[in-house]
PDB file of N, CA and C in Angstrom:
ATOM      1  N   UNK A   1      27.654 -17.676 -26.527  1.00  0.00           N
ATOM      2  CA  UNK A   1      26.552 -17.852 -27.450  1.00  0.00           C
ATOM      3  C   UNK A   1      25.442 -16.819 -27.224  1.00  0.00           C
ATOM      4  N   UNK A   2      25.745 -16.285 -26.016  1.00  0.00           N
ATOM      5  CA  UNK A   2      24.546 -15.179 -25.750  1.00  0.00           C
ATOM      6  C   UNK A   2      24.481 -14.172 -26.759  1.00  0.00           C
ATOM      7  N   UNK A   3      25.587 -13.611 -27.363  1.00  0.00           N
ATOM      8  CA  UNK A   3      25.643 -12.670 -28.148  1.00  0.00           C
ATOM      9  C   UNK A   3      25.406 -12.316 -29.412  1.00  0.00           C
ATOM     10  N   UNK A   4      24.618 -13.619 -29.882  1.00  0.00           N
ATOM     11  CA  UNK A   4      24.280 -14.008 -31.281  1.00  0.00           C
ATOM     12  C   UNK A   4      22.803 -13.412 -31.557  1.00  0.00           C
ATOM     13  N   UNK A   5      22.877 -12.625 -32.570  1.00  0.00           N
ATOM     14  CA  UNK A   5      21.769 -12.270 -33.056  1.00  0.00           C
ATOM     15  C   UNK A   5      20.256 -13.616 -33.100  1.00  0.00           C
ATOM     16  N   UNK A   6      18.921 -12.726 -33.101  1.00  0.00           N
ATOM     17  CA  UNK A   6      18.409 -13.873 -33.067  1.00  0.00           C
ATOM     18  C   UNK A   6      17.076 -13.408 -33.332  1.00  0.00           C
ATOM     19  N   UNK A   7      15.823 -14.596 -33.753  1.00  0.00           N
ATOM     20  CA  UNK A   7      15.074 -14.022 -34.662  1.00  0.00           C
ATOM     21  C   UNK A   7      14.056 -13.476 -33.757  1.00  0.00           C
ATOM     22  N   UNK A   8      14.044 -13.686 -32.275  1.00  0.00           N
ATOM     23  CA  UNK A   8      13.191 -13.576 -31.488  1.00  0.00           C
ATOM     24  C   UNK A   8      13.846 -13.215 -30.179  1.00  0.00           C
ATOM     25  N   UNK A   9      13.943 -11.347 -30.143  1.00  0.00           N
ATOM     26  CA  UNK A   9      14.617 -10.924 -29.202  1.00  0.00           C
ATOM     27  C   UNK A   9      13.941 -10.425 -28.369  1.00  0.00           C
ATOM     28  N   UNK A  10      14.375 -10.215 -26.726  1.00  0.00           N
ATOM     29  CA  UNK A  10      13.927  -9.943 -25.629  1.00  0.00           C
ATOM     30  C   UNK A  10      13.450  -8.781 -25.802  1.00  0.00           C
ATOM     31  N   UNK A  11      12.312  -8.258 -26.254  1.00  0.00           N
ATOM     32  CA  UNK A  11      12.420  -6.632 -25.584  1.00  0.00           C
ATOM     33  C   UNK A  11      11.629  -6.168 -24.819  1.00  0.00           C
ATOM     34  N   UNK A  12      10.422  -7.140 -24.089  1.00  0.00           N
ATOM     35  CA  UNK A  12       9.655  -6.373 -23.831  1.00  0.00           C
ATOM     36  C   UNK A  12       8.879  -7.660 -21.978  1.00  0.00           C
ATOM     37  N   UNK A  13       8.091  -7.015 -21.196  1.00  0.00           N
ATOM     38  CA  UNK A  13       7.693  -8.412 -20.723  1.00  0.00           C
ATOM     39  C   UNK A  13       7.007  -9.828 -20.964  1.00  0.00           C
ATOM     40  N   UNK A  14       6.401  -9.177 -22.370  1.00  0.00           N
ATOM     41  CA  UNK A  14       5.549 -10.232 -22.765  1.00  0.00           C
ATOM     42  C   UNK A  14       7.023 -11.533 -23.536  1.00  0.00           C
ATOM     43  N   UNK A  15       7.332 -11.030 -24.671  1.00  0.00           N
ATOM     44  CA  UNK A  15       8.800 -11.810 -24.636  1.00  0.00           C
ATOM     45  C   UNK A  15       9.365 -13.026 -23.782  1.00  0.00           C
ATOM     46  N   UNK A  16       9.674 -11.990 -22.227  1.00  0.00           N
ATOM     47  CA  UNK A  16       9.911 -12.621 -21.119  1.00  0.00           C
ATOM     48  C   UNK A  16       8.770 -13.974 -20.909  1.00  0.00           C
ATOM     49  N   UNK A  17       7.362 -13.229 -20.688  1.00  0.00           N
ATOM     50  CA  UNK A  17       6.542 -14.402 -20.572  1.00  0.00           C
ATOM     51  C   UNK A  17       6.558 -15.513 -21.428  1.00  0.00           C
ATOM     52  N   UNK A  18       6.374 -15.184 -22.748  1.00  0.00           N
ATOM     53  CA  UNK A  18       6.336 -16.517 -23.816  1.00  0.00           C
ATOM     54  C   UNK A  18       7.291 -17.521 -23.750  1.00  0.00           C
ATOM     55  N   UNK A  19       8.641 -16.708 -23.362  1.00  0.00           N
ATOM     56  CA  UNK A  19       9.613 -18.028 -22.767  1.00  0.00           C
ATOM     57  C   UNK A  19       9.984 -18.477 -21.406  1.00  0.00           C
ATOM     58  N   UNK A  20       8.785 -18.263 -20.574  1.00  0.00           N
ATOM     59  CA  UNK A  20       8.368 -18.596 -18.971  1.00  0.00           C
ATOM     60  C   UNK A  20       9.858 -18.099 -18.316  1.00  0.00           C
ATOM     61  N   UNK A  21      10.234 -17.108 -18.316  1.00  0.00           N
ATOM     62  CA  UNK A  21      11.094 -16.730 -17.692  1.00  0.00           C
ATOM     63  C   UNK A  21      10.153 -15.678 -16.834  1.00  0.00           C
ATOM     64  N   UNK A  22      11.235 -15.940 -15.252  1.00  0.00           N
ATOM     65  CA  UNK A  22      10.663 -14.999 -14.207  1.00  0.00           C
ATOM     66  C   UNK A  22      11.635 -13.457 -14.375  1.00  0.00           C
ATOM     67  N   UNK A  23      10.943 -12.548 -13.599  1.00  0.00           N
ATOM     68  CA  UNK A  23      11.651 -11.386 -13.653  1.00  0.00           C
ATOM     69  C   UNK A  23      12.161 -11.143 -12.621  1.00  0.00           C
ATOM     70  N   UNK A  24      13.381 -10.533 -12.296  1.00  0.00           N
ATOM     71  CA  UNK A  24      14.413 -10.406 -10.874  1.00  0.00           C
ATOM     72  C   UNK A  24      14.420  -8.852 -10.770  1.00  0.00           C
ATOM     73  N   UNK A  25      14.534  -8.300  -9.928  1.00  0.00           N
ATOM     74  CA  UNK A  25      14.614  -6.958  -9.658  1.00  0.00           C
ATOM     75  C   UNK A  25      15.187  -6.816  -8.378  1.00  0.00           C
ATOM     76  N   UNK A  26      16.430  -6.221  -8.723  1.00  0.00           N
ATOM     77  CA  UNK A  26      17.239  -5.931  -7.210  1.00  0.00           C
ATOM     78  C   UNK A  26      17.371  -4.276  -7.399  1.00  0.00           C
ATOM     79  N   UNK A  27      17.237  -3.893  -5.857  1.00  0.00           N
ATOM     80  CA  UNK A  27      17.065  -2.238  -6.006  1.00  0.00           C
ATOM     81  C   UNK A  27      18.607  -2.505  -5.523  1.00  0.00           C
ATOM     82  N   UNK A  28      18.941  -1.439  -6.108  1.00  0.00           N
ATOM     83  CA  UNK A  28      20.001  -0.372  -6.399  1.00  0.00           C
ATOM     84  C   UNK A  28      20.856  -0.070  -4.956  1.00  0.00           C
ATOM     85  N   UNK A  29      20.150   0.211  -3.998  1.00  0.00           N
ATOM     86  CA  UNK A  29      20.366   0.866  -2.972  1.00  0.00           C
ATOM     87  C   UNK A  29      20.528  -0.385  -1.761  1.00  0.00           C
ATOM     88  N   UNK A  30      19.707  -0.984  -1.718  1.00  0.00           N
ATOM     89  CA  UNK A  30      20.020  -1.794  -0.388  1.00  0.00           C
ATOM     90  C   UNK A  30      19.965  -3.314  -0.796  1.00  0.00           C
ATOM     91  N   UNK A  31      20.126  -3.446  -2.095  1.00  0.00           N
ATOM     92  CA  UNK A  31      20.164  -4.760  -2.689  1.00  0.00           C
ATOM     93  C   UNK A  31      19.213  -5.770  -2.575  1.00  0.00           C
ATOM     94  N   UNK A  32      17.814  -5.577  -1.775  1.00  0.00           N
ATOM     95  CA  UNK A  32      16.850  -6.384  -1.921  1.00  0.00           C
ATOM     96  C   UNK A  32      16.231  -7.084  -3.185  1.00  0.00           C
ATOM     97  N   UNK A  33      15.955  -8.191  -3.504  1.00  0.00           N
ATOM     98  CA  UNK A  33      15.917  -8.908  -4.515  1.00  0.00           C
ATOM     99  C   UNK A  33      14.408  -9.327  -4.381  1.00  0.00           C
ATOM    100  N   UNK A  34      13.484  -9.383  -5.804  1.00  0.00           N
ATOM    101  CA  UNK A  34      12.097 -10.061  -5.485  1.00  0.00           C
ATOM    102  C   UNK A  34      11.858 -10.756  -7.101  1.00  0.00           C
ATOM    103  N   UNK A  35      11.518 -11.574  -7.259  1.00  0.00           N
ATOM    104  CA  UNK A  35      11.478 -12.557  -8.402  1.00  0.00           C
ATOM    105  C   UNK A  35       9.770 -11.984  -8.339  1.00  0.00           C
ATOM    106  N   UNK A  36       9.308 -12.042  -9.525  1.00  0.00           N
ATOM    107  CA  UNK A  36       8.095 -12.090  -9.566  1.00  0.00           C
ATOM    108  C   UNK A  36       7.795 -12.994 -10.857  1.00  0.00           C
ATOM    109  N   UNK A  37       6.802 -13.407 -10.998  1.00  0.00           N
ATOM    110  CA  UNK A  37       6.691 -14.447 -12.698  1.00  0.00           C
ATOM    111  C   UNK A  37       6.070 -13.286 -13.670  1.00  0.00           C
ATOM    112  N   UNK A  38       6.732 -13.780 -14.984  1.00  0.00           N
ATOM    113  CA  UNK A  38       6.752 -13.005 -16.019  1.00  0.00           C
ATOM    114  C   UNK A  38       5.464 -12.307 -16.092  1.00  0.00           C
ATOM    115  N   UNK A  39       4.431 -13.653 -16.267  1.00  0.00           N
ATOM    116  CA  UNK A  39       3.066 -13.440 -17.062  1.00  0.00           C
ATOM    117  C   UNK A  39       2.371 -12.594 -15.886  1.00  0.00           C
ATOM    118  N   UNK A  40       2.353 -12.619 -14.893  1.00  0.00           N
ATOM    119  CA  UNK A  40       2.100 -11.364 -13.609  1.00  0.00           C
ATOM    120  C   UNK A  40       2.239 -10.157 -13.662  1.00  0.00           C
ATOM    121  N   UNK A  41       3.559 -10.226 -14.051  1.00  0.00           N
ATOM    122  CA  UNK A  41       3.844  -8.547 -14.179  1.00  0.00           C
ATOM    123  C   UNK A  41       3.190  -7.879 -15.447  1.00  0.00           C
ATOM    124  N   UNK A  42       3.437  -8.689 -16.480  1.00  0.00           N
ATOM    125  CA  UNK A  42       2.882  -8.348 -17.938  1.00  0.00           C
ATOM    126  C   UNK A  42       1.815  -7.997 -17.800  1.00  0.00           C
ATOM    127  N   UNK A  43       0.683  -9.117 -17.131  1.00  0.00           N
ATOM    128  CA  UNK A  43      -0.446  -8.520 -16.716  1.00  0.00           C
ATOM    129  C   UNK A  43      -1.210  -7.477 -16.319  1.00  0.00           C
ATOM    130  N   UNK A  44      -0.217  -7.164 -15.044  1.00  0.00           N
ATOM    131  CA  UNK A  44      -0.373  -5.772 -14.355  1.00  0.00           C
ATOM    132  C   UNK A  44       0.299  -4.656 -15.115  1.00  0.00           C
ATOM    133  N   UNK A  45       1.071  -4.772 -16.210  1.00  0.00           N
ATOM    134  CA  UNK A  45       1.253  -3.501 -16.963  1.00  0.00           C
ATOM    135  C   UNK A  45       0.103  -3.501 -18.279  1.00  0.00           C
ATOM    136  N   UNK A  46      -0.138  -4.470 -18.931  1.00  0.00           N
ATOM    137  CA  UNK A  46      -1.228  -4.555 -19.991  1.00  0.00           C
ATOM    138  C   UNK A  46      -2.578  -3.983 -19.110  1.00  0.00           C
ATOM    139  N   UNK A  47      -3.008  -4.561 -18.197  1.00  0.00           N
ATOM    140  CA  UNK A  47      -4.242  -4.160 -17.720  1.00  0.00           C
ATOM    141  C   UNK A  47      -4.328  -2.290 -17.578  1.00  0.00           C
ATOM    142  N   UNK A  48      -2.978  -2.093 -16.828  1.00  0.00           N
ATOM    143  CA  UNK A  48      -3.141  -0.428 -16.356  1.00  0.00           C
ATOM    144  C   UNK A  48      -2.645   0.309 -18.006  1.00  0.00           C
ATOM    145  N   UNK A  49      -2.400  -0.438 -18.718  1.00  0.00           N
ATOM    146  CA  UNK A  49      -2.194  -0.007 -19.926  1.00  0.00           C
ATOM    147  C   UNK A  49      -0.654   1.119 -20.292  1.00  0.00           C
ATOM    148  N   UNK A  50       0.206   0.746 -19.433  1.00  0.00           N
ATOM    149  CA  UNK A  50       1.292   0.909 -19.049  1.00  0.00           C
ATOM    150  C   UNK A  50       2.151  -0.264 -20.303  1.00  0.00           C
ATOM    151  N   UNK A  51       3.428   0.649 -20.936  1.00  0.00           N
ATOM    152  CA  UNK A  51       4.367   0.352 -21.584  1.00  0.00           C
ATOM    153  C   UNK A  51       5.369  -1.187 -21.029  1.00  0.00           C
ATOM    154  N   UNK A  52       5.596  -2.118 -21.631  1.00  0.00           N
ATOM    155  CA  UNK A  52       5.948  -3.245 -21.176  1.00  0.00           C
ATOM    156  C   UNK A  52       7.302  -3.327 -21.481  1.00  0.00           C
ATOM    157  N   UNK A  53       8.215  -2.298 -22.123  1.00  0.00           N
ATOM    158  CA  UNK A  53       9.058  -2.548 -22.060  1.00  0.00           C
ATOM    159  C   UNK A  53       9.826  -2.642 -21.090  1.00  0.00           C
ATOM    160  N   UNK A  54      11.326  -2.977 -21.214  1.00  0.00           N
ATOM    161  CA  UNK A  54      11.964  -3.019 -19.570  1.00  0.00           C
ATOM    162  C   UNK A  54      12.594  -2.236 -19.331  1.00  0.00           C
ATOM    163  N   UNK A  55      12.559  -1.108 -20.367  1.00  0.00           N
ATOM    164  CA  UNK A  55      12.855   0.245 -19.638  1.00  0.00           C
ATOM    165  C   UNK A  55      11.950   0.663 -18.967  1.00  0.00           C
ATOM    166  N   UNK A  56      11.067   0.719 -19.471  1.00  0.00           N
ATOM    167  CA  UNK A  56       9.690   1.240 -18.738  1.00  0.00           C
ATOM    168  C   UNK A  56       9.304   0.484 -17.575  1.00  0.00           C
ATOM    169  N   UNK A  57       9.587  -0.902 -17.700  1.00  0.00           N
ATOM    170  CA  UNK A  57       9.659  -1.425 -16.153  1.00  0.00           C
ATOM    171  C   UNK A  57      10.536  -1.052 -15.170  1.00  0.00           C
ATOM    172  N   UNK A  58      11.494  -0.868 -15.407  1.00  0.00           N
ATOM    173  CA  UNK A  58      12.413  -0.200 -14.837  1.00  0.00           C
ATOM    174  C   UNK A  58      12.055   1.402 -13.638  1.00  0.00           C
ATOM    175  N   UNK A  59      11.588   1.982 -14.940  1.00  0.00           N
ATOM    176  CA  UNK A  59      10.747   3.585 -14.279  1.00  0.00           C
ATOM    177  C   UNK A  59       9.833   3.540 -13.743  1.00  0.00           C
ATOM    178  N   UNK A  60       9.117   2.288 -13.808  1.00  0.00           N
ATOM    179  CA  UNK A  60       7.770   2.688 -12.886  1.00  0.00           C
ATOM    180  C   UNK A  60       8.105   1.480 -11.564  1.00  0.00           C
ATOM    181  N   UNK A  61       8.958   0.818 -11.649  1.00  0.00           N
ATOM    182  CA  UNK A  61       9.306  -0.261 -10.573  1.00  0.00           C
ATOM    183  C   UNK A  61       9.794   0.537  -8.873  1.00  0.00           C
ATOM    184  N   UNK A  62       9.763   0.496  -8.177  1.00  0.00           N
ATOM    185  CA  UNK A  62      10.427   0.815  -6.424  1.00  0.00           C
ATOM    186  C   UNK A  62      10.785   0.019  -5.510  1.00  0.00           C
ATOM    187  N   UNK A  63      11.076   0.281  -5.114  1.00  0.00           N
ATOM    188  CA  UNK A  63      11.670  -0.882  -3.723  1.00  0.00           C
ATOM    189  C   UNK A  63      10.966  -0.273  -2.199  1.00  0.00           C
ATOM    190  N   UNK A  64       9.910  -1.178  -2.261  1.00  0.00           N
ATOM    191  CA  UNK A  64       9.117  -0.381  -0.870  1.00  0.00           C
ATOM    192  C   UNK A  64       9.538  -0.908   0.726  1.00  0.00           C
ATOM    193  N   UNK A  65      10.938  -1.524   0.750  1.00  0.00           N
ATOM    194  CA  UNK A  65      11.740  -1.836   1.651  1.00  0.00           C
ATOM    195  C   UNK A  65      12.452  -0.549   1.801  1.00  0.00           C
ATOM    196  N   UNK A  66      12.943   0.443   0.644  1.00  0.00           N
ATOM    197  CA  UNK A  66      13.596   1.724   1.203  1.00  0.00           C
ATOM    198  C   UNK A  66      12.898   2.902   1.414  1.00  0.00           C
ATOM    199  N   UNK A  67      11.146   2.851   0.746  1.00  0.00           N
ATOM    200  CA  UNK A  67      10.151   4.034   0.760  1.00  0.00           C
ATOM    201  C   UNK A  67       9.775   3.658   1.954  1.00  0.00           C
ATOM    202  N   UNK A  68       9.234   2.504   2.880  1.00  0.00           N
ATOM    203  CA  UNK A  68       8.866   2.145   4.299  1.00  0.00           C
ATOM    204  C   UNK A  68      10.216   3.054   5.350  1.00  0.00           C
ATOM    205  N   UNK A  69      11.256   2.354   4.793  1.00  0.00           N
ATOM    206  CA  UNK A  69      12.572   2.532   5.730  1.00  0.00           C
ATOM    207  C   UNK A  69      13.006   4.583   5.612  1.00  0.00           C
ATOM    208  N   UNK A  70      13.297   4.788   4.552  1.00  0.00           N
ATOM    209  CA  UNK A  70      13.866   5.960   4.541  1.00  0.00           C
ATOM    210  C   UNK A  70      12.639   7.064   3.916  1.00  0.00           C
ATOM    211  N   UNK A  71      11.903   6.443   3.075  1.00  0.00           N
ATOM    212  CA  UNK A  71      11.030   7.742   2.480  1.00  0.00           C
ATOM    213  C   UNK A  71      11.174   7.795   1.125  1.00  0.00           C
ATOM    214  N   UNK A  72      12.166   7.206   0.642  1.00  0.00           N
ATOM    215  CA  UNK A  72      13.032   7.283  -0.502  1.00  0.00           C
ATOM    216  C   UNK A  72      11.880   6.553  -1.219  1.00  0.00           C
ATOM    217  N   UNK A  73      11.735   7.108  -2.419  1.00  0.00           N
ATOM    218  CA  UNK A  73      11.564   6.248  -3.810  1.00  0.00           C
ATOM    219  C   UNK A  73      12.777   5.963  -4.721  1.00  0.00           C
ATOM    220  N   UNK A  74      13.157   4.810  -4.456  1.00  0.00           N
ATOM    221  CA  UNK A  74      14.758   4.287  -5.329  1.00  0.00           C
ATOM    222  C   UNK A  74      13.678   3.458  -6.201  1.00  0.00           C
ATOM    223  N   UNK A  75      13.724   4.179  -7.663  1.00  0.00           N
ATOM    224  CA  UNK A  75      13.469   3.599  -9.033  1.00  0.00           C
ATOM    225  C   UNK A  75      14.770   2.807  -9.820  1.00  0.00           C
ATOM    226  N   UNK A  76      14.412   2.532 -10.608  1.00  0.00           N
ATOM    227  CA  UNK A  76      15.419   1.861 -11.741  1.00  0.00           C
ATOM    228  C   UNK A  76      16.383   0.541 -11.303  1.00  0.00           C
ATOM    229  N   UNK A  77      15.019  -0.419 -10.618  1.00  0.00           N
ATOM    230  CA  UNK A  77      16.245  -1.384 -10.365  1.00  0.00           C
ATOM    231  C   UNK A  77      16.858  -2.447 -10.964  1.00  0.00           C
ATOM    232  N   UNK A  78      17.790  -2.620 -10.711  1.00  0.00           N
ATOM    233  CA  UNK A  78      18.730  -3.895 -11.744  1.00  0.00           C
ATOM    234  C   UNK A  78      17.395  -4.934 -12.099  1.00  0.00           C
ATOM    235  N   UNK A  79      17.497  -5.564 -13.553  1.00  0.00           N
ATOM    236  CA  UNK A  79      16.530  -6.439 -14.297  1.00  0.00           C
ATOM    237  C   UNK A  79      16.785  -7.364 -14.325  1.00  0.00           C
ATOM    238  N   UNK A  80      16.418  -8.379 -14.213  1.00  0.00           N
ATOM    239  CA  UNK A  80      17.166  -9.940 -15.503  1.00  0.00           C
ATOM    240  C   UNK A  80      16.129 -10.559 -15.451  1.00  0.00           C
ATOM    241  N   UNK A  81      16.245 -11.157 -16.418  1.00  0.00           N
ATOM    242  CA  UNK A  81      15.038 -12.566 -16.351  1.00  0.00           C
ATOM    243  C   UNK A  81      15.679 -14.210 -15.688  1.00  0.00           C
ATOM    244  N   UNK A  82      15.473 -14.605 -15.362  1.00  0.00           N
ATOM    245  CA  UNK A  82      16.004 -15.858 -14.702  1.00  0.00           C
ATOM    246  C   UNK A  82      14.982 -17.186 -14.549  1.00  0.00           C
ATOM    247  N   UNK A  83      15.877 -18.543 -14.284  1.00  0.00           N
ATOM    248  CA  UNK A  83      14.666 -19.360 -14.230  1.00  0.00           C
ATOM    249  C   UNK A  83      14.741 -20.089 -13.109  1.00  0.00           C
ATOM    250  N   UNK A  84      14.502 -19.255 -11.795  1.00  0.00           N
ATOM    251  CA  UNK A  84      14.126 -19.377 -11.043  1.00  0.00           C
ATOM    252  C   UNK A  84      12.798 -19.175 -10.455  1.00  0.00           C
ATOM    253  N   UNK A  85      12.138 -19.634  -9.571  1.00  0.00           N
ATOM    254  CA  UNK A  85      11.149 -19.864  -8.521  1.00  0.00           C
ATOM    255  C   UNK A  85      10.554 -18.418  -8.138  1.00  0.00           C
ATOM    256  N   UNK A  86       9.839 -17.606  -8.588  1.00  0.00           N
ATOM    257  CA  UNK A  86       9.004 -16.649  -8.164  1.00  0.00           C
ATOM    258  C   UNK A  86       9.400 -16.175  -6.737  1.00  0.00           C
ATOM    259  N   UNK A  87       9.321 -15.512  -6.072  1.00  0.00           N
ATOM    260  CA  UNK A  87       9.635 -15.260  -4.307  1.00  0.00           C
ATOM    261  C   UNK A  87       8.473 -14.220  -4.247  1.00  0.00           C
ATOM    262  N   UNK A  88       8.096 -13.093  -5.066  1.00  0.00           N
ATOM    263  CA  UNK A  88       6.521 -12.737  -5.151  1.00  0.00           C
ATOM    264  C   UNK A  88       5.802 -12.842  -5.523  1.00  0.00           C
ATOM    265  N   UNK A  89       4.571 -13.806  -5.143  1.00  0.00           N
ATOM    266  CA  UNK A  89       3.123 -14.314  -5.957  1.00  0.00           C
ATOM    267  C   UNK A  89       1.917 -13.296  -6.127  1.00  0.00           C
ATOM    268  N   UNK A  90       2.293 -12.077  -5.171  1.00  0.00           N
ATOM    269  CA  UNK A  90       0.823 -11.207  -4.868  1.00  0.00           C
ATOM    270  C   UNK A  90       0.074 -10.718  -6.249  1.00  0.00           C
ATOM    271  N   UNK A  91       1.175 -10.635  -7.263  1.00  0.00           N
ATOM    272  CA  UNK A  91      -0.139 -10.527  -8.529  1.00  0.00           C
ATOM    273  C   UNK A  91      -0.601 -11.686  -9.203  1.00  0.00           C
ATOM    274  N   UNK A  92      -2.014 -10.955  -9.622  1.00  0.00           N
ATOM    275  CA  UNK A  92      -2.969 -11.652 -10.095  1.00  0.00           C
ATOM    276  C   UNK A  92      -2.526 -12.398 -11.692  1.00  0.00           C
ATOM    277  N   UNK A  93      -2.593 -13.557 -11.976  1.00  0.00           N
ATOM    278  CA  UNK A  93      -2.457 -14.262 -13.365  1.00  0.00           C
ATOM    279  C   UNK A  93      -3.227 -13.575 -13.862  1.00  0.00           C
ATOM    280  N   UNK A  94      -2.844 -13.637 -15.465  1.00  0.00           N
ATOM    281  CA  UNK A  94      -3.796 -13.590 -16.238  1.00  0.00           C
ATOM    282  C   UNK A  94      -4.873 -14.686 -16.556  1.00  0.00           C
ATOM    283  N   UNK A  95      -5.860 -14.896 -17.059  1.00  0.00           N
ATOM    284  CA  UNK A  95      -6.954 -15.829 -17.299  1.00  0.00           C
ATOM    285  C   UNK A  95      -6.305 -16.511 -18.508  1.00  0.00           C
ATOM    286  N   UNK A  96      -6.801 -17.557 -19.026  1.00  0.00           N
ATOM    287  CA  UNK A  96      -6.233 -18.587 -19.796  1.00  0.00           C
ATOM    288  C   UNK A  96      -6.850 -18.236 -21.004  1.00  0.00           C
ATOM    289  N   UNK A  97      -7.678 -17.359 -21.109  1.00  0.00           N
ATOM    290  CA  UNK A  97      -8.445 -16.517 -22.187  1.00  0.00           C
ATOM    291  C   UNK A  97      -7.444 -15.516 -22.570  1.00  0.00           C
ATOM    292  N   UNK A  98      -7.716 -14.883 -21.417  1.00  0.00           N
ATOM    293  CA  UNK A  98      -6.913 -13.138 -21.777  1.00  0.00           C
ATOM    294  C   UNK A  98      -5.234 -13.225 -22.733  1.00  0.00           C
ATOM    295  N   UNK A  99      -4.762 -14.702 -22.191  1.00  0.00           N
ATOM    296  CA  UNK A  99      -3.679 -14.871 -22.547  1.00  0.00           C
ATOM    297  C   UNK A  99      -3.332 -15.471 -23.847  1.00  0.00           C
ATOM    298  N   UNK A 100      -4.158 -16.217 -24.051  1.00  0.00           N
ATOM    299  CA  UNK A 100      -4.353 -16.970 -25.555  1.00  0.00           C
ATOM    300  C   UNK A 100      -4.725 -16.093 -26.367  1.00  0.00           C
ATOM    301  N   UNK A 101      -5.206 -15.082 -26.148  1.00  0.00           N
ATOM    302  CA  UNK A 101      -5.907 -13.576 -27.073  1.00  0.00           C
ATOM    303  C   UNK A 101      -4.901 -12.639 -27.298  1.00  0.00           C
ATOM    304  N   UNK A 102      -3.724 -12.663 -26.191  1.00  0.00           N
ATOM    305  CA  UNK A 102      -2.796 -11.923 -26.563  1.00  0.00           C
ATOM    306  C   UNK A 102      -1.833 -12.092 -27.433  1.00  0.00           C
ATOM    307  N   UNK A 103      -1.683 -13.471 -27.144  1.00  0.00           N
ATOM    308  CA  UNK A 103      -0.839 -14.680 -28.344  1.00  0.00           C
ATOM    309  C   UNK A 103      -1.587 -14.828 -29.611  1.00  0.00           C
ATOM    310  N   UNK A 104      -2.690 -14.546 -29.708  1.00  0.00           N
ATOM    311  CA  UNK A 104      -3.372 -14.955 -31.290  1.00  0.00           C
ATOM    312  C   UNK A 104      -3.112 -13.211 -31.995  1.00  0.00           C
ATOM    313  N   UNK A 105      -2.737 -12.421 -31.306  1.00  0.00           N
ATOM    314  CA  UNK A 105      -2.922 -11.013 -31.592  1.00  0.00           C
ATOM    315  C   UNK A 105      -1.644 -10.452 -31.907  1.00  0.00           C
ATOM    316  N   UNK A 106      -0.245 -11.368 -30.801  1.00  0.00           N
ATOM    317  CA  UNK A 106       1.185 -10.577 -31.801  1.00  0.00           C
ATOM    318  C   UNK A 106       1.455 -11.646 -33.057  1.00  0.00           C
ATOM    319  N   UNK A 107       0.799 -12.290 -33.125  1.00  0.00           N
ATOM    320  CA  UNK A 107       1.152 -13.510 -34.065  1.00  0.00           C
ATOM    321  C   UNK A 107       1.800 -12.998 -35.389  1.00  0.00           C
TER     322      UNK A 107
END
C-alpha cells in the first residue's frame, strides 16, 4: 500500500513534522544511528534558513562520531522517518506560536 499515490506527499521536513514522524539518520560509514524529532530539525533548518528538503538534509547532515574519530566528514546519510522515540533531544522546539504560524501559512 506504500506505493499508492497520495494527496499529501512526503517531501520535505516539515511534511515529516505534521505527521509527528521522527527522523533516523544512519551514516553510511560506520552505521551509527540518531533519531532526532521531526519538528527539531525543521526548526533548525527554517531558523538558519536552510532548504528542508531531504535531499538537502541529507547534504548538510555528518556523522561527528567519524569527524571526532577519523577527520572525515561522511555526508549523505541514510534517511527515514520512523515512529520511534527520539535518541537526540539537543535541539531546541519550536514555540507553539512559531509553529501554528507555519501551519496557518502552507495552508
Amino acid at each position: 500500500m506504500a506505493d499508492l499515490p497520495t494527496a499529501y506527499p512526503l517531501r520535505d521536513l516539515f511534511d515529516a513534522a505534521v505527521r509527528h514522524d521522527a527522523v533516523k539518520l544512519t551514516c553510511r560509514q560506520c552505521r551509527r544511528v540518531t533519531i532526532f524529532p521531526s519538528h527539531a530539525l525543521w526548526w533548525l533548518f527554517h531558523r538558519r534558513a536552510w532548504s528542508d528538503r531531504f535531499e538537502d538534509v541529507r547534504k548538510r547532515c555528518l556523522c561527528l562520531m567519524c569527524l571526532h574519530r577519523t577527520g572525515e566528514k561522511i555526508r549523505y546519510p541514510d534517511l527515514d522517518l520512523v515512529d520511534e522515540p527520539p535518541t537526540d533531544l539537543s535541539l531546541p522546539m519550536p514555540s507553539e506560536l512559531d509553529w501554528k504560524r507555519e501551519l496557518r501559512r502552507r495552508r
